[in-house]
Structure formats: C-alpha cells, structure tokens
C-alpha atoms as a PDB file:
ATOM      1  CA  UNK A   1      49.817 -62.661  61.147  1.00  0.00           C
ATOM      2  CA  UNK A   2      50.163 -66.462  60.717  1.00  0.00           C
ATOM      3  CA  UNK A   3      51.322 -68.469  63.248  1.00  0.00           C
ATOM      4  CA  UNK A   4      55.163 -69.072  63.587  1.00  0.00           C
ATOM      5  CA  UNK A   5      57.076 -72.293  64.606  1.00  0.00           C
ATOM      6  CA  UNK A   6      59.523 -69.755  66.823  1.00  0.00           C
ATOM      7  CA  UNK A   7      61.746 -72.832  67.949  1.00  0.00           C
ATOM      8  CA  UNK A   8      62.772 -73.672  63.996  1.00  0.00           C
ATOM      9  CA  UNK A   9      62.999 -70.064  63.118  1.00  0.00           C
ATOM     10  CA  UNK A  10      65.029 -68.958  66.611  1.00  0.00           C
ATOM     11  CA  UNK A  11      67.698 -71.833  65.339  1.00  0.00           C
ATOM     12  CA  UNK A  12      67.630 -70.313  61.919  1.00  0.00           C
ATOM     13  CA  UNK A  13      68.082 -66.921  62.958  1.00  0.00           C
ATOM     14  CA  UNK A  14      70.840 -67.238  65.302  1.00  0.00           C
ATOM     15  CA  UNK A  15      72.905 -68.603  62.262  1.00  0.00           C
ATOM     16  CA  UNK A  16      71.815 -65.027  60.812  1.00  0.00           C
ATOM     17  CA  UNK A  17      73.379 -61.509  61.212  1.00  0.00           C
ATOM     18  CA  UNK A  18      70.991 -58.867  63.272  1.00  0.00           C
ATOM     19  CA  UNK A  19      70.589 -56.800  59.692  1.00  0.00           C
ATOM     20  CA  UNK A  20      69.387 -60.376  58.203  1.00  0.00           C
ATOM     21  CA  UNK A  21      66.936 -60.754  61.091  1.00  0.00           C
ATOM     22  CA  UNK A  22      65.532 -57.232  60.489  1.00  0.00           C
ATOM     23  CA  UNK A  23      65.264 -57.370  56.869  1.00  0.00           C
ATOM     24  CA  UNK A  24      62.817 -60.609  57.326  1.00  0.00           C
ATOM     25  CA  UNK A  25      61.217 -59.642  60.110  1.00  0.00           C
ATOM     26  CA  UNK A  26      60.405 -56.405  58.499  1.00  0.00           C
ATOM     27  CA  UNK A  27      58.678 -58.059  55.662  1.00  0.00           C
ATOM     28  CA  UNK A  28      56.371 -60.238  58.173  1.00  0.00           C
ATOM     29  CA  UNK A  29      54.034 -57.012  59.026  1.00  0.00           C
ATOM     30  CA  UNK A  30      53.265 -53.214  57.882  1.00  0.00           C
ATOM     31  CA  UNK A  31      52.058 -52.807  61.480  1.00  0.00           C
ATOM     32  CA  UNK A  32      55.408 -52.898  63.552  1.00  0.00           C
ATOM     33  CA  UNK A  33      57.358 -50.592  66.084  1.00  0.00           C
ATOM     34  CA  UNK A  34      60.508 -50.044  67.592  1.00  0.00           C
ATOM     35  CA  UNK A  35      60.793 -49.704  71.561  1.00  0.00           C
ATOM     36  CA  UNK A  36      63.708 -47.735  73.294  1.00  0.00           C
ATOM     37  CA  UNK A  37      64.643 -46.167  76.436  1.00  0.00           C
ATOM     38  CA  UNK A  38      67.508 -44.227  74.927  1.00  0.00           C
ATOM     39  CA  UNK A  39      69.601 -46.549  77.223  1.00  0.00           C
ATOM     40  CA  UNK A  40      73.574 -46.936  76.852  1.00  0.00           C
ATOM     41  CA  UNK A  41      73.788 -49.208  73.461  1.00  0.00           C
ATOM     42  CA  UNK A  42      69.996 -47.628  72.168  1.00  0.00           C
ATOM     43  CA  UNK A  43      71.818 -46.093  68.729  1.00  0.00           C
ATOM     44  CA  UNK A  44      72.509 -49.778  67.634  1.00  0.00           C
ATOM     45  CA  UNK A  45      69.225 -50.915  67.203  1.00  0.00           C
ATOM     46  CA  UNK A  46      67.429 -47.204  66.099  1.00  0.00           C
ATOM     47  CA  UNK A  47      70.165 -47.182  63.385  1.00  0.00           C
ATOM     48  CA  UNK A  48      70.325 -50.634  62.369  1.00  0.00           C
ATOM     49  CA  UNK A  49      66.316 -50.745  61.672  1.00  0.00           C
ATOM     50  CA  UNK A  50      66.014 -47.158  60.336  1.00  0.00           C
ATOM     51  CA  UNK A  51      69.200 -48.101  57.488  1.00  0.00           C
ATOM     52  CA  UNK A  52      66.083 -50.094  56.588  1.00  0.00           C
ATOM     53  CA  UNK A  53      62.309 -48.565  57.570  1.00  0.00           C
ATOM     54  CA  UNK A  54      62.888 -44.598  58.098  1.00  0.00           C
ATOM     55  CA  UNK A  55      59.581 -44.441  58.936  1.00  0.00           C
ATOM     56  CA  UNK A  56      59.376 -47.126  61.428  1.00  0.00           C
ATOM     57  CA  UNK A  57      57.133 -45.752  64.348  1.00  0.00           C
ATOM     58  CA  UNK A  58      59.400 -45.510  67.467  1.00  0.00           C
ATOM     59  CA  UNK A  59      58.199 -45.470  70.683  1.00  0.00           C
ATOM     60  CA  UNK A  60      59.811 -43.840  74.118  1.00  0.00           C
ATOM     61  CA  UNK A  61      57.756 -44.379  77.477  1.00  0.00           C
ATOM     62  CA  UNK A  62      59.235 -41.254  79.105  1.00  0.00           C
ATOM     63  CA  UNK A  63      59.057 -42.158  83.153  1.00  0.00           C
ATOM     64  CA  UNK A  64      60.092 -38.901  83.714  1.00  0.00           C
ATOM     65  CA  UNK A  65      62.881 -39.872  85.865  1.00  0.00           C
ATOM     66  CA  UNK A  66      65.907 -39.890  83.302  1.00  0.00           C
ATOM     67  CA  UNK A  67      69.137 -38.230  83.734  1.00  0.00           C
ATOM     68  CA  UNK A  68      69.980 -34.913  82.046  1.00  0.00           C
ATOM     69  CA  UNK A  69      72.491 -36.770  80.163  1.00  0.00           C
ATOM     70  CA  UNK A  70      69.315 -39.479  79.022  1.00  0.00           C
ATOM     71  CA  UNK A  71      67.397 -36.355  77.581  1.00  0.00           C
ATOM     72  CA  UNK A  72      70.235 -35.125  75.579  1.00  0.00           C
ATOM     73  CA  UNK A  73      71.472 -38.198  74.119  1.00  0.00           C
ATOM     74  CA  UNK A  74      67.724 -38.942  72.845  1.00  0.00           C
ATOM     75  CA  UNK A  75      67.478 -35.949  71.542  1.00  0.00           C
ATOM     76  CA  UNK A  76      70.655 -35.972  70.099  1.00  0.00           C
ATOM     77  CA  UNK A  77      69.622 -39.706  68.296  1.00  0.00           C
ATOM     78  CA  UNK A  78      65.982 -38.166  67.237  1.00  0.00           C
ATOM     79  CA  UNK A  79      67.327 -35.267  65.496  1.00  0.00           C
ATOM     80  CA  UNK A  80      70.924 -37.674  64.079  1.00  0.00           C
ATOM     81  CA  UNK A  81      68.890 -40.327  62.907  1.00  0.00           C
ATOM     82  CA  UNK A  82      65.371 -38.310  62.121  1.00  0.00           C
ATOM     83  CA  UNK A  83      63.340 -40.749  64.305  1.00  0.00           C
ATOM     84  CA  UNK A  84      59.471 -40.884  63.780  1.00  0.00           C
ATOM     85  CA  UNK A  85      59.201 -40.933  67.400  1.00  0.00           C
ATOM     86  CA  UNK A  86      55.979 -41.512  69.720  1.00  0.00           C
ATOM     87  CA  UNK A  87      56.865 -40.433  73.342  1.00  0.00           C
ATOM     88  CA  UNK A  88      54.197 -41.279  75.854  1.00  0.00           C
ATOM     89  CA  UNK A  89      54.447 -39.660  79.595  1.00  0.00           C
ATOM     90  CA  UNK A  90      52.997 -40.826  82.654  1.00  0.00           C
ATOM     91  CA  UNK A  91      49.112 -39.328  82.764  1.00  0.00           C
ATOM     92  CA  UNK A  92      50.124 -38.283  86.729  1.00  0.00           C
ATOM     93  CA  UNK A  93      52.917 -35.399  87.056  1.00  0.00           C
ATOM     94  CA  UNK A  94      56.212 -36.443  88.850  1.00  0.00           C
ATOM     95  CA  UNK A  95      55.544 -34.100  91.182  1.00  0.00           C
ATOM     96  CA  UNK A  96      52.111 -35.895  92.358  1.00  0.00           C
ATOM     97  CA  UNK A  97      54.130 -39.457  92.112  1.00  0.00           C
ATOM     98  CA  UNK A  98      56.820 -37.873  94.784  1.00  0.00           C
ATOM     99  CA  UNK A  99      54.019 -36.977  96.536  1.00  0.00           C
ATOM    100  CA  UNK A 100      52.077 -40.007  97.572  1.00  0.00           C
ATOM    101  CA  UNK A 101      54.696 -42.661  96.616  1.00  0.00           C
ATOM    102  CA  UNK A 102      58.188 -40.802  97.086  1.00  0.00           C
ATOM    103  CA  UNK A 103      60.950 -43.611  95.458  1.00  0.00           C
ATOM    104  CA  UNK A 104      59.674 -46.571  96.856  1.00  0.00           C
ATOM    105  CA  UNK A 105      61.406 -49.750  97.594  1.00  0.00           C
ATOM    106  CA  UNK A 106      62.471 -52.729  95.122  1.00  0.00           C
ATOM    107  CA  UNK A 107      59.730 -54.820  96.709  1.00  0.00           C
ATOM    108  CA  UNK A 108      56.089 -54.687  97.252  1.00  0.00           C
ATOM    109  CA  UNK A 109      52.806 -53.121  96.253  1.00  0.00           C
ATOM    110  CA  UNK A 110      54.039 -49.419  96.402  1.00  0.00           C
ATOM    111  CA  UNK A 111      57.349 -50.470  94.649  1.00  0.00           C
ATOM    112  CA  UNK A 112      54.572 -52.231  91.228  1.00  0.00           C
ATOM    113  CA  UNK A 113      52.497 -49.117  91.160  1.00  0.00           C
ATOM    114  CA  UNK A 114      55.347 -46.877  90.979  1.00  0.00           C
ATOM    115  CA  UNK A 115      56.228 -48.672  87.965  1.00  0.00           C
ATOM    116  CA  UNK A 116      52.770 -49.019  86.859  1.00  0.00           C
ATOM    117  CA  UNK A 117      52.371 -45.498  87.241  1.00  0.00           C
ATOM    118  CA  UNK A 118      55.457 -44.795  85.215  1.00  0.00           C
ATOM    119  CA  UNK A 119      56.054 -46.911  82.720  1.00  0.00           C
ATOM    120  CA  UNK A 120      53.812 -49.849  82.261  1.00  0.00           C
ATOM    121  CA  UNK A 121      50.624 -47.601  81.813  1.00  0.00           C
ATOM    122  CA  UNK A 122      51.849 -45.771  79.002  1.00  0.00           C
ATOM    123  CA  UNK A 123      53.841 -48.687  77.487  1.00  0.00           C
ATOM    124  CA  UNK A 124      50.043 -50.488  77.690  1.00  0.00           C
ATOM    125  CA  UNK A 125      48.684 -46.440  76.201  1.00  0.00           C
ATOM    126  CA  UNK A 126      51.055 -46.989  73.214  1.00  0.00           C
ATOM    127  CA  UNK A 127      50.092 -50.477  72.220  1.00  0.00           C
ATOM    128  CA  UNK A 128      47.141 -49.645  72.254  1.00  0.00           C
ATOM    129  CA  UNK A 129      46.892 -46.755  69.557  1.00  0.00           C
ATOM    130  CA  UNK A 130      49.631 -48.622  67.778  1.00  0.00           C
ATOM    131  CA  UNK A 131      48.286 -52.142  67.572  1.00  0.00           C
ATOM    132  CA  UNK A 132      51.642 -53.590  66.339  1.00  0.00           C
ATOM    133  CA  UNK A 133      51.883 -57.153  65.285  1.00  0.00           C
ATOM    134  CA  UNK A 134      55.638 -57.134  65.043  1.00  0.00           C
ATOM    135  CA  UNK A 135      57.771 -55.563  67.689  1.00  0.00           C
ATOM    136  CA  UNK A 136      61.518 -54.466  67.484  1.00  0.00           C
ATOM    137  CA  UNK A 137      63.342 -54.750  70.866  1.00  0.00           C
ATOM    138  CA  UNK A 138      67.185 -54.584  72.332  1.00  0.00           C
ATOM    139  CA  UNK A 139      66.913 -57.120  74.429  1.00  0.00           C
ATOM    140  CA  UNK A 140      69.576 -59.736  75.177  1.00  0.00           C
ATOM    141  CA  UNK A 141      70.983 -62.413  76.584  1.00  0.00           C
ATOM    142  CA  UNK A 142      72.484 -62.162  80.116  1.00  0.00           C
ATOM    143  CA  UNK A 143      70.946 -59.128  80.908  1.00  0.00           C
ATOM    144  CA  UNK A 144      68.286 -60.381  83.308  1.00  0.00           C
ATOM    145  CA  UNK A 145      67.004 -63.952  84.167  1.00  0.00           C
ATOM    146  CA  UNK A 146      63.450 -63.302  82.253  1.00  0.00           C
ATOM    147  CA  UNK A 147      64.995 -62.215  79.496  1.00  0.00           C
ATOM    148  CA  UNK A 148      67.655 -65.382  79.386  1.00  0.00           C
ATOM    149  CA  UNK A 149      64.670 -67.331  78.860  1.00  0.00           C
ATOM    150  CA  UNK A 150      63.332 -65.608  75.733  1.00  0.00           C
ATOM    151  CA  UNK A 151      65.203 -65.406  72.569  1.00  0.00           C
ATOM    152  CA  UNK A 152      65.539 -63.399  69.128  1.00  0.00           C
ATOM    153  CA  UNK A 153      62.155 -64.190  68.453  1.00  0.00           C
ATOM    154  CA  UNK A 154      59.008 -64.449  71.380  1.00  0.00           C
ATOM    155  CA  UNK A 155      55.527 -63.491  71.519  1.00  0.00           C
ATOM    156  CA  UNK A 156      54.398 -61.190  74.077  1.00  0.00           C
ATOM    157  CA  UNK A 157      50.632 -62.073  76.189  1.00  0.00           C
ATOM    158  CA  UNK A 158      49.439 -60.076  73.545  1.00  0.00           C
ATOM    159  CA  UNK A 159      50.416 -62.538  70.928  1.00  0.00           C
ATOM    160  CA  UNK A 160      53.074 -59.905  69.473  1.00  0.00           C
ATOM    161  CA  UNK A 161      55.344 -60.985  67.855  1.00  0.00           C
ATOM    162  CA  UNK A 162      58.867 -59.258  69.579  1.00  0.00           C
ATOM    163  CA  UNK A 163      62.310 -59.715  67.375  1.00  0.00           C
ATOM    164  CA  UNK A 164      65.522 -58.715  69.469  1.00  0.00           C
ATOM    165  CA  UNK A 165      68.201 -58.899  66.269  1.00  0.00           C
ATOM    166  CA  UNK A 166      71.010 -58.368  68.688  1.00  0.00           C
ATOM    167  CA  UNK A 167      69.869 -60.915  71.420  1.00  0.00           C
ATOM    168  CA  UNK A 168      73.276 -62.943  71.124  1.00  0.00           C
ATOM    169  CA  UNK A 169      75.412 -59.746  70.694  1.00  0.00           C
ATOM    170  CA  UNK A 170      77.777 -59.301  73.750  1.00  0.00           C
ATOM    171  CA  UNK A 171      78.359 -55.313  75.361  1.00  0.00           C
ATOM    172  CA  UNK A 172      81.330 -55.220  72.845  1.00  0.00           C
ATOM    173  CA  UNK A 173      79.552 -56.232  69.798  1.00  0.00           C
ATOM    174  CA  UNK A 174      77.918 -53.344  69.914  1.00  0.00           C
ATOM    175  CA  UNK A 175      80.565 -51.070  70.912  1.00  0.00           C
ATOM    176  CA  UNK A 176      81.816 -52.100  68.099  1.00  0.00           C
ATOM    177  CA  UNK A 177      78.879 -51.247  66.086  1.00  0.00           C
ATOM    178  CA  UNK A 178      78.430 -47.604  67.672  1.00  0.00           C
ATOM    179  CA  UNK A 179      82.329 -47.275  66.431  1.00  0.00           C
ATOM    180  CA  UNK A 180      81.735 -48.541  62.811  1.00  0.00           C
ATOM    181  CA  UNK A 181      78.998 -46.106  62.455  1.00  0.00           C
ATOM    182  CA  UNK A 182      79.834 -43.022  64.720  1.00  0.00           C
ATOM    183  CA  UNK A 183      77.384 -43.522  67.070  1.00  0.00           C
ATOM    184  CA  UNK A 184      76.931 -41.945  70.246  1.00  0.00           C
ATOM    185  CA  UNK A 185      76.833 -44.517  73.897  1.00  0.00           C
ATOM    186  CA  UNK A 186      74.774 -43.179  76.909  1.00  0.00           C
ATOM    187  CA  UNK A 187      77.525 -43.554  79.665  1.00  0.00           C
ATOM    188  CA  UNK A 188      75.203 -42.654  82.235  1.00  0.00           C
ATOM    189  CA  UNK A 189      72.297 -44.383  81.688  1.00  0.00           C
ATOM    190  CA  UNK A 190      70.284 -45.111  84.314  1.00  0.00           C
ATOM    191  CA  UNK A 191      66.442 -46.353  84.999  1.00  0.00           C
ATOM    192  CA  UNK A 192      64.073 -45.576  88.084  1.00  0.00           C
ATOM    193  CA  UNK A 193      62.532 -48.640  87.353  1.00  0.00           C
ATOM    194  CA  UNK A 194      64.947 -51.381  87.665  1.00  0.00           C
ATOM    195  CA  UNK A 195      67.249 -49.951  89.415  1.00  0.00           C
ATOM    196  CA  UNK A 196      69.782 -52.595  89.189  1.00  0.00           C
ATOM    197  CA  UNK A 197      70.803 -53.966  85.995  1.00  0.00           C
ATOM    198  CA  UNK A 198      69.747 -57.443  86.819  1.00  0.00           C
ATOM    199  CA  UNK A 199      65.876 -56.476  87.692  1.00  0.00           C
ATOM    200  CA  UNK A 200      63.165 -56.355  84.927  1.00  0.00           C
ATOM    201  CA  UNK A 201      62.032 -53.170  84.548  1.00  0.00           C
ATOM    202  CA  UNK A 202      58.158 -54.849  84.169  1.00  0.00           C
ATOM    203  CA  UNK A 203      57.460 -54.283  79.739  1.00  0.00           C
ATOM    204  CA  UNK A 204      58.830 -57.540  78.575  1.00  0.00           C
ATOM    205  CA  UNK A 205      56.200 -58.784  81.260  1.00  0.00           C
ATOM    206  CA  UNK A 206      53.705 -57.647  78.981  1.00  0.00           C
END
C-alpha cells in the first residue's frame, strides 16, 4: 500500500458516515480483515462490512475465558450473518494456564503473560498467516485512554493500516443500529483480559 497522509484523511472521514468509510477503505486493499471479540455492540461492525465484502476474512482470538452467553451470541452472529470466520485458540489448554498462572492480578509480569498467553499470541498467529494490509476494527472514542489517542484511521507497529468506521459513534448510535437492523447486543459481555472497561486489553498495542 502507498503511504497515507492519515491527519487529512482522519478530517475527511469524520465528515463521512461509517458505511462511507468502509466502502473506501475497502477499495484501498484485497488483503484486509475484520477483528472481533463478539463483545456487546460486535453485530454493528460484522454487519455493516459484510452488507459490503461477504467474504471478508474475520478473525476471533478465542481466550478461552468467555461467558456461556459470549459463545452463543457468536455463534448465533456466525451462522445470522454467514461469517468467514478464522478463530485462533491459545496453543496452551486453560486448564494448564489455571495451573501455573491461576487469574492473575491487573499488574505485573504474571498479569502480561497471562494475556500473552491468551490473546496476544494468537492475535500475533493470525497476522501472521493473514498478512493484512488493511484492518477493520470497533474501536472508539472514550473507551480507553490509548484508544482516545488514535482515530478512524491509524497504523499499527506493523505498518497496518487499522480503520475503526464507528470511532465517533456513541453506545447509543449503535443501539440504534442493532435496532434498525435486528441485531442481537451481548448484555453480558465480559473479557479476562481487561477486566475493567477502561484497561487495554494489549492488541491495539500491536
């Protein structure tokens, strides 16, 4: 991909509505994915960019640690929406991770490797056979203080290129969305990794 002046094209794109954003963005690259966790508002963004690319790879870094109530709602959004889904587990069992790190705390080096363990190392295992240069994301505003200081469009370290079409959209913009379109909302939503809302559960680090 060519180089992209992201301050111009962030002040652009916020003029823009998120189906605008993913319509362009879609034409930058054939080699792009979507990430989700099958969080609360995930059917907004799977939707919005599969109206568009049905094929779209979509990738789920499993930790393993979801709620019963996670598990069904993804399935229930891979089978509504036919997802082309990638899921990538842990390479140790949960039961090993109990083991010899139990649910460590929010700080320190047994707290990183959990989430090494979990989630980073297969996020890094699907980049890596997917070799995306563009990179769909639900990130937004005011959900944590890293992610306040990105915007619609960023680069990862990797030099990906990561579009978040709903990065101004508030928690009832997209209510509204899952409303419009029938969509289901994961009320119980809940990940090992973060913890609390504010905390960065360590990908958009990457």
């Amino acid at each position: 991909m060519i180089a992209l002046n992201l301050n111009y094209l962030n002040k652009i794109l916020k003029e823009k509505t998120p189906q605008d954003i993913i319509a362009w963005a879609s034409m930058l690259s054939n080699k792009k994915i979507i990430t989700t966790s099958f969080g609360s508002h995930s059917a907004v963004l799977l939707h919005a960019i599969t109206q568009k690319d049905q094929d779209i790879d979509v990738v789920w870094c499993d930790t393993g640690y979801n709620t019963q109530e996670t598990y069904a709602h993804a399935q229930n959004l891979i089978h509504k929406l036919k997802l082309n889904i990638d899921i990538y587990k842990p390479l140790q069992s949960k039961t090993v991770t109990d083991t010899v790190l139990s649910l460590p705390k929010l700080e320190g080096y047994e707290y990183d490797k959990f989430k090494d363990i979990v989630k980073l190392e297969p996020f890094r295992r699907a980049l890596k056979t997917h070799n995306p240069e563009v990179w769909f994301t639900n990130i937004r505003s005011g959900q944590t203080k890293h992610r306040d200081a990105l915007d619609i469009l960023s680069y990862s370290k990797d030099g990906i290129l990561k579009v978040s079409p709903f990065y101004y959209a508030s928690d009832q913009d997209l209510d509204k969305y899952l409303e419009k379109y029938g969509l289901p909302k994961n009320e119980t939503y809940f990940d090992i990794t973060k913890v609390l809302k504010h905390r960065e559960c360590g990908i958009h680090f990457q």
